[in-house]
Protein backbone atom coordinates (compact mmCIF):
# COMPACT_ATOMS: atom_id res chain seq x y z
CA UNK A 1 -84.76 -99.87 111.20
CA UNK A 2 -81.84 -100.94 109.11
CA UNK A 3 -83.94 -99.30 106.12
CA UNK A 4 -84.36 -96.33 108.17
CA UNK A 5 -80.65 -95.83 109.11
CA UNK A 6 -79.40 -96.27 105.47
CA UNK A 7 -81.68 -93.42 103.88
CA UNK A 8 -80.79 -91.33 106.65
CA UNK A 9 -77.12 -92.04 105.97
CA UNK A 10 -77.95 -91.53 102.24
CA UNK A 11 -79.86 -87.83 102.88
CA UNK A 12 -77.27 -86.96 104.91
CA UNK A 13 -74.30 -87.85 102.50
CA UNK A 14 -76.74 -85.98 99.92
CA UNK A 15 -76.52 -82.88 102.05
CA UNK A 16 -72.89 -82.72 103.24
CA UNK A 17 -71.62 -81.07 100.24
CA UNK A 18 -74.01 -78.15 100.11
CA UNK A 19 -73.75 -77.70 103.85
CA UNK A 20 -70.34 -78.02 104.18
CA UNK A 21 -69.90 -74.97 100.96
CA UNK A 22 -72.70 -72.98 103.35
CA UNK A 23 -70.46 -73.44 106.61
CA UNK A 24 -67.44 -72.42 104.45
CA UNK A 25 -69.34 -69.42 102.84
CA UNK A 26 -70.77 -67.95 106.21
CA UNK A 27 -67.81 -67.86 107.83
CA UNK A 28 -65.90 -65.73 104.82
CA UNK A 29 -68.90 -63.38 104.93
CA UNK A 30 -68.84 -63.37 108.94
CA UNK A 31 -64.89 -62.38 108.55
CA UNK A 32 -66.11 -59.81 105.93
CA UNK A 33 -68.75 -58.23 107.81
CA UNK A 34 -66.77 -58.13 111.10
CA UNK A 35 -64.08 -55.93 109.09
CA UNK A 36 -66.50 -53.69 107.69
CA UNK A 37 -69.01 -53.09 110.19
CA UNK A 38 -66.77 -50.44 111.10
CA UNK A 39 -67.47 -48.27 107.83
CA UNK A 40 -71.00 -48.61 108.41
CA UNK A 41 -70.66 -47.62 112.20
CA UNK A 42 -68.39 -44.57 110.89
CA UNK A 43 -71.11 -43.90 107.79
CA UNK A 44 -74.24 -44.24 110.05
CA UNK A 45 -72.78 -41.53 112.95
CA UNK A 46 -72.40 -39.05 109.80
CA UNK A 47 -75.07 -39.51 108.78
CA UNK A 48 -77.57 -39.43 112.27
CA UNK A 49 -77.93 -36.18 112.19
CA UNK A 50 -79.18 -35.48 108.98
CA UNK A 51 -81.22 -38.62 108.71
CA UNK A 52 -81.82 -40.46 111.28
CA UNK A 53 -84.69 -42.35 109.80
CA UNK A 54 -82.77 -43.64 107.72
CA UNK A 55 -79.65 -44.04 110.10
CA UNK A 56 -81.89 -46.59 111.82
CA UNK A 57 -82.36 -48.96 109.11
CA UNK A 58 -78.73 -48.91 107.98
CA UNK A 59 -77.76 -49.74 111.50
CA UNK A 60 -80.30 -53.09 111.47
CA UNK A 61 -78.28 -56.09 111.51
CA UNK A 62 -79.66 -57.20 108.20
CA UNK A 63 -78.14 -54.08 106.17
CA UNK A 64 -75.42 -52.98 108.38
CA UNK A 65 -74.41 -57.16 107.25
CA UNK A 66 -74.66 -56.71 104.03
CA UNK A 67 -73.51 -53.22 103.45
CA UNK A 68 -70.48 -54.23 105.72
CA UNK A 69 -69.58 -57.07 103.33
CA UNK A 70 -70.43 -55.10 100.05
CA UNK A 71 -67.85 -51.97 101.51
CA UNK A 72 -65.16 -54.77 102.44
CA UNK A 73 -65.08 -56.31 99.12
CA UNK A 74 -64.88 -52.80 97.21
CA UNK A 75 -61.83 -51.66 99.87
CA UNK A 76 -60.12 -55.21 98.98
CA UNK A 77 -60.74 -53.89 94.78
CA UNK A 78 -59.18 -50.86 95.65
CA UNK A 79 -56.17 -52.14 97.59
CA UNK A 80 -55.34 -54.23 94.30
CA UNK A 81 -55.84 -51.85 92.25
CA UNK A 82 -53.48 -49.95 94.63
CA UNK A 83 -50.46 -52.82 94.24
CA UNK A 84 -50.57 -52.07 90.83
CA UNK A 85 -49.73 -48.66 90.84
CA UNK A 86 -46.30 -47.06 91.84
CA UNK A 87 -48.07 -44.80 95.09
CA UNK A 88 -50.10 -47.98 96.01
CA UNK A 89 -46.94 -49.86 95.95
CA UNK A 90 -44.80 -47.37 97.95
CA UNK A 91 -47.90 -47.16 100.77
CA UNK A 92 -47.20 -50.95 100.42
CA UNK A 93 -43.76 -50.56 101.60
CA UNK A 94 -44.30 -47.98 103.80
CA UNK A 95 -46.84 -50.49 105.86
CA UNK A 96 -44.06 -53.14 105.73
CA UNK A 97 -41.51 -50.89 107.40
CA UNK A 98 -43.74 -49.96 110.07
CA UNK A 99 -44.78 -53.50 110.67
CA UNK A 100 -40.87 -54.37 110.21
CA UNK A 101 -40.14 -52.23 113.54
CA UNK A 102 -43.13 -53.13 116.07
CA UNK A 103 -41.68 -55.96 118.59
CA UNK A 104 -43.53 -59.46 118.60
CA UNK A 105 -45.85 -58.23 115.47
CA UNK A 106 -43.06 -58.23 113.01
CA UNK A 107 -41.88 -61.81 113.11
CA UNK A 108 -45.63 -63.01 112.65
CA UNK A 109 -46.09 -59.69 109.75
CA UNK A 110 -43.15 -60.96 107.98
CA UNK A 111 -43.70 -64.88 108.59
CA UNK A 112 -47.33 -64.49 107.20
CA UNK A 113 -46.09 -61.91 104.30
CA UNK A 114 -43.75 -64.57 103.00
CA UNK A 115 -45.86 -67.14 102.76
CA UNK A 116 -48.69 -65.58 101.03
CA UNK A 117 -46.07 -63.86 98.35
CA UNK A 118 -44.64 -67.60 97.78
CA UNK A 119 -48.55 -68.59 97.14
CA UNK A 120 -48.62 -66.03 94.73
CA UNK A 121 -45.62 -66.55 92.62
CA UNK A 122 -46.49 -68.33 89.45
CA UNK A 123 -43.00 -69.24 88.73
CA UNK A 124 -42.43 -73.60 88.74
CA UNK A 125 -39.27 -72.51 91.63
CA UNK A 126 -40.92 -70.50 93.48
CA UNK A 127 -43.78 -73.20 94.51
CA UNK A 128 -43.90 -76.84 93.62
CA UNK A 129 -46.34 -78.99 95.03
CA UNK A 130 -45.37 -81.80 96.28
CA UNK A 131 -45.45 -85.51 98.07
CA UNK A 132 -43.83 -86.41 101.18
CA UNK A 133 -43.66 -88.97 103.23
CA UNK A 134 -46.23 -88.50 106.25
CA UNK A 135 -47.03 -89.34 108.55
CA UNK A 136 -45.38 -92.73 108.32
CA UNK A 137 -43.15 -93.65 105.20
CA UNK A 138 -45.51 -95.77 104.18
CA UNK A 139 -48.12 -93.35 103.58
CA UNK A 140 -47.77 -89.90 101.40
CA UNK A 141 -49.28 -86.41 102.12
CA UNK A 142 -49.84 -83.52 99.29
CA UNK A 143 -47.60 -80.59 99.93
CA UNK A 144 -46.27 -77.18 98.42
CA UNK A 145 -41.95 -76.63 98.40
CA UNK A 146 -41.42 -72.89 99.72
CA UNK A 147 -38.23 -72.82 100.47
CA UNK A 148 -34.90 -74.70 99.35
CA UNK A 149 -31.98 -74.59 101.83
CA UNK A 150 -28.45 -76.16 101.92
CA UNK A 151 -27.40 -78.38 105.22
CA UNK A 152 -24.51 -76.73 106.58
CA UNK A 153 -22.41 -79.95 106.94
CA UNK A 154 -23.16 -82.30 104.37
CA UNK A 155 -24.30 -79.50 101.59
CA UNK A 156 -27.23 -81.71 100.81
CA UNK A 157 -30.84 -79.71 99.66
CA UNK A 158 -33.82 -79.51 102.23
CA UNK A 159 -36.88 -78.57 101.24
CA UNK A 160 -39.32 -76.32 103.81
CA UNK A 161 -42.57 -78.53 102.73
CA UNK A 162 -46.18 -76.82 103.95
CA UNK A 163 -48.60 -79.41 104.21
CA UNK A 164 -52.37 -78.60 104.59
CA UNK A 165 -55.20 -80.10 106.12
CA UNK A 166 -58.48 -81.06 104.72
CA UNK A 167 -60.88 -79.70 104.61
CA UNK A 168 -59.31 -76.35 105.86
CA UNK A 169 -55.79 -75.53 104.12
CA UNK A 170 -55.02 -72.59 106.27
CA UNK A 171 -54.07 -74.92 109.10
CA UNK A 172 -51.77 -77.50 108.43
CA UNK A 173 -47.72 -78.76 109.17
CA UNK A 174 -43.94 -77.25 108.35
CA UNK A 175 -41.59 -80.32 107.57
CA UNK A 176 -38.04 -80.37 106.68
CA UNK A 177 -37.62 -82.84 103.68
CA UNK A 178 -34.72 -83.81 101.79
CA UNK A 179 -34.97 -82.91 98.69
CA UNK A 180 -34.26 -86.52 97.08
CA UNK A 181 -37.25 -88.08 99.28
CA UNK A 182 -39.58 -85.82 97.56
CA UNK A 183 -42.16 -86.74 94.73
CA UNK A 184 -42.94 -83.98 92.72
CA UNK A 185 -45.99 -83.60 91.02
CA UNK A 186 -47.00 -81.87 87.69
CA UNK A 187 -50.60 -80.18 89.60
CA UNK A 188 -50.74 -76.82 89.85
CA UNK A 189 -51.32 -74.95 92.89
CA UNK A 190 -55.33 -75.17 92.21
CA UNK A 191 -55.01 -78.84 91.89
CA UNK A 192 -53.39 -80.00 94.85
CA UNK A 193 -56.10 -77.43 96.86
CA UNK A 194 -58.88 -78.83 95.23
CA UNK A 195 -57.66 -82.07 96.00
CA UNK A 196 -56.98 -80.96 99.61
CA UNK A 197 -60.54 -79.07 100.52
CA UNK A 198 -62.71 -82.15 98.92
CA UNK A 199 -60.68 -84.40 100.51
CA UNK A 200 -59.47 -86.36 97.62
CA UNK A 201 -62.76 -86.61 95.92
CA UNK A 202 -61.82 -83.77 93.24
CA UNK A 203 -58.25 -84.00 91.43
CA UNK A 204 -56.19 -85.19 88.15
CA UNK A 205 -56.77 -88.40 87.31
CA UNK A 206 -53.15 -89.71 87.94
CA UNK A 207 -50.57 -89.17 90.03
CA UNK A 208 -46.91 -89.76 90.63
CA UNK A 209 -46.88 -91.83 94.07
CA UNK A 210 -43.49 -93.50 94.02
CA UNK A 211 -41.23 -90.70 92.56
CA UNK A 212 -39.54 -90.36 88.93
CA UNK A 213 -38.62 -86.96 87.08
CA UNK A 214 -40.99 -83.65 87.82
């Protein structure tokens, strides 16, 4: 039995990785299909008329799935090609002003907008990552610095610190940390993630735990 549970233990250790990058790869392409199916719904009722035959197999869950990603990724390549053009840009704005004036919606638009464009900034002051001392002070968690601000009465820094969970970043914690009890770290951005989503298994092979000079 004890022979039993251990290669069990060791097939399922074995499998854990791939399954885990499966899980995390269906449920991008669910997200992706779910905002395209859509365009195919829109493409096959053009289309019904003319060929139904035809309508009928793009409509199967198998293709409309697939097509539904494929269309999804191209409209994401467009929209970036988009940014990087002065119309693209301005229908950027334009989106941001209308989101700007719709009640409830524009403090989560703008809240969400922020962070992303500090995620995106390759500049060392706009993002730093980060230890801090959680959840005990005793114990360290990996972070990224968005935000710098000044306490109103004793003019010290404080530091808006987001600090993900593993193995899914998108969730995590918002902690106000003065700036002195940080430990800053010289990983990038695509360290301290990789770090973060293989749960400590993948990173640099040193780190700064107890503080000194970034």
């Amino acid at each position: 039995m004890g022979h039993f549970q251990r290669t069990i233990l060791a097939g399922l250790l074995a499998f854990l990785p791939l399954g885990i990058t499966i899980w995390a790869i269906g449920l991008v392409l669910d997200l992706l299909s779910g905002v395209g199916r859509p365009l195919v719904n829109g493409l096959a009722g053009s289309l019904r008329v003319v060929a139904p035959a035809f309508t009928d197999v793009l409509t199967s869950d198998a293709v409309a799935g697939i097509l539904a990603v494929a269309l999804t990724i191209l409209a994401f390549y467009v929209l970036g090609l988009l940014t990087r053009v002065v119309i693209g840009q301005r229908l950027l704005d334009l989106v941001d002003a209308v989101m700007n004036r719709v009640p409830v919606v524009e403090s989560l638009y703008k809240a969400v907008r922020k962070l992303l464009v500090s995620f995106e900034r390759k500049d060392g002051a706009a993002q730093r990552v980060v230890l801090i001392e959680f959840p005990s002070p005793e114990m360290k968690a990996i972070g990224f610095v968005t935000r710098v601000f000044t306490d109103a009465e004793s003019r010290s820094e404080i530091a808006a610190v987001y600090v993900p969970t593993t193995p899914n970043p998108t969730s995590g914690y918002m902690e106000l940390v003065p700036v002195e009890r940080l430990v800053w770290l010289d990983w990038s951005a695509s360290d301290a993630m990789q770090f973060i989503v293989s749960g400590g298994t993948t990173a640099p092979d040193t780190i700064r735990f107890n503080g000194g000079a970034a």
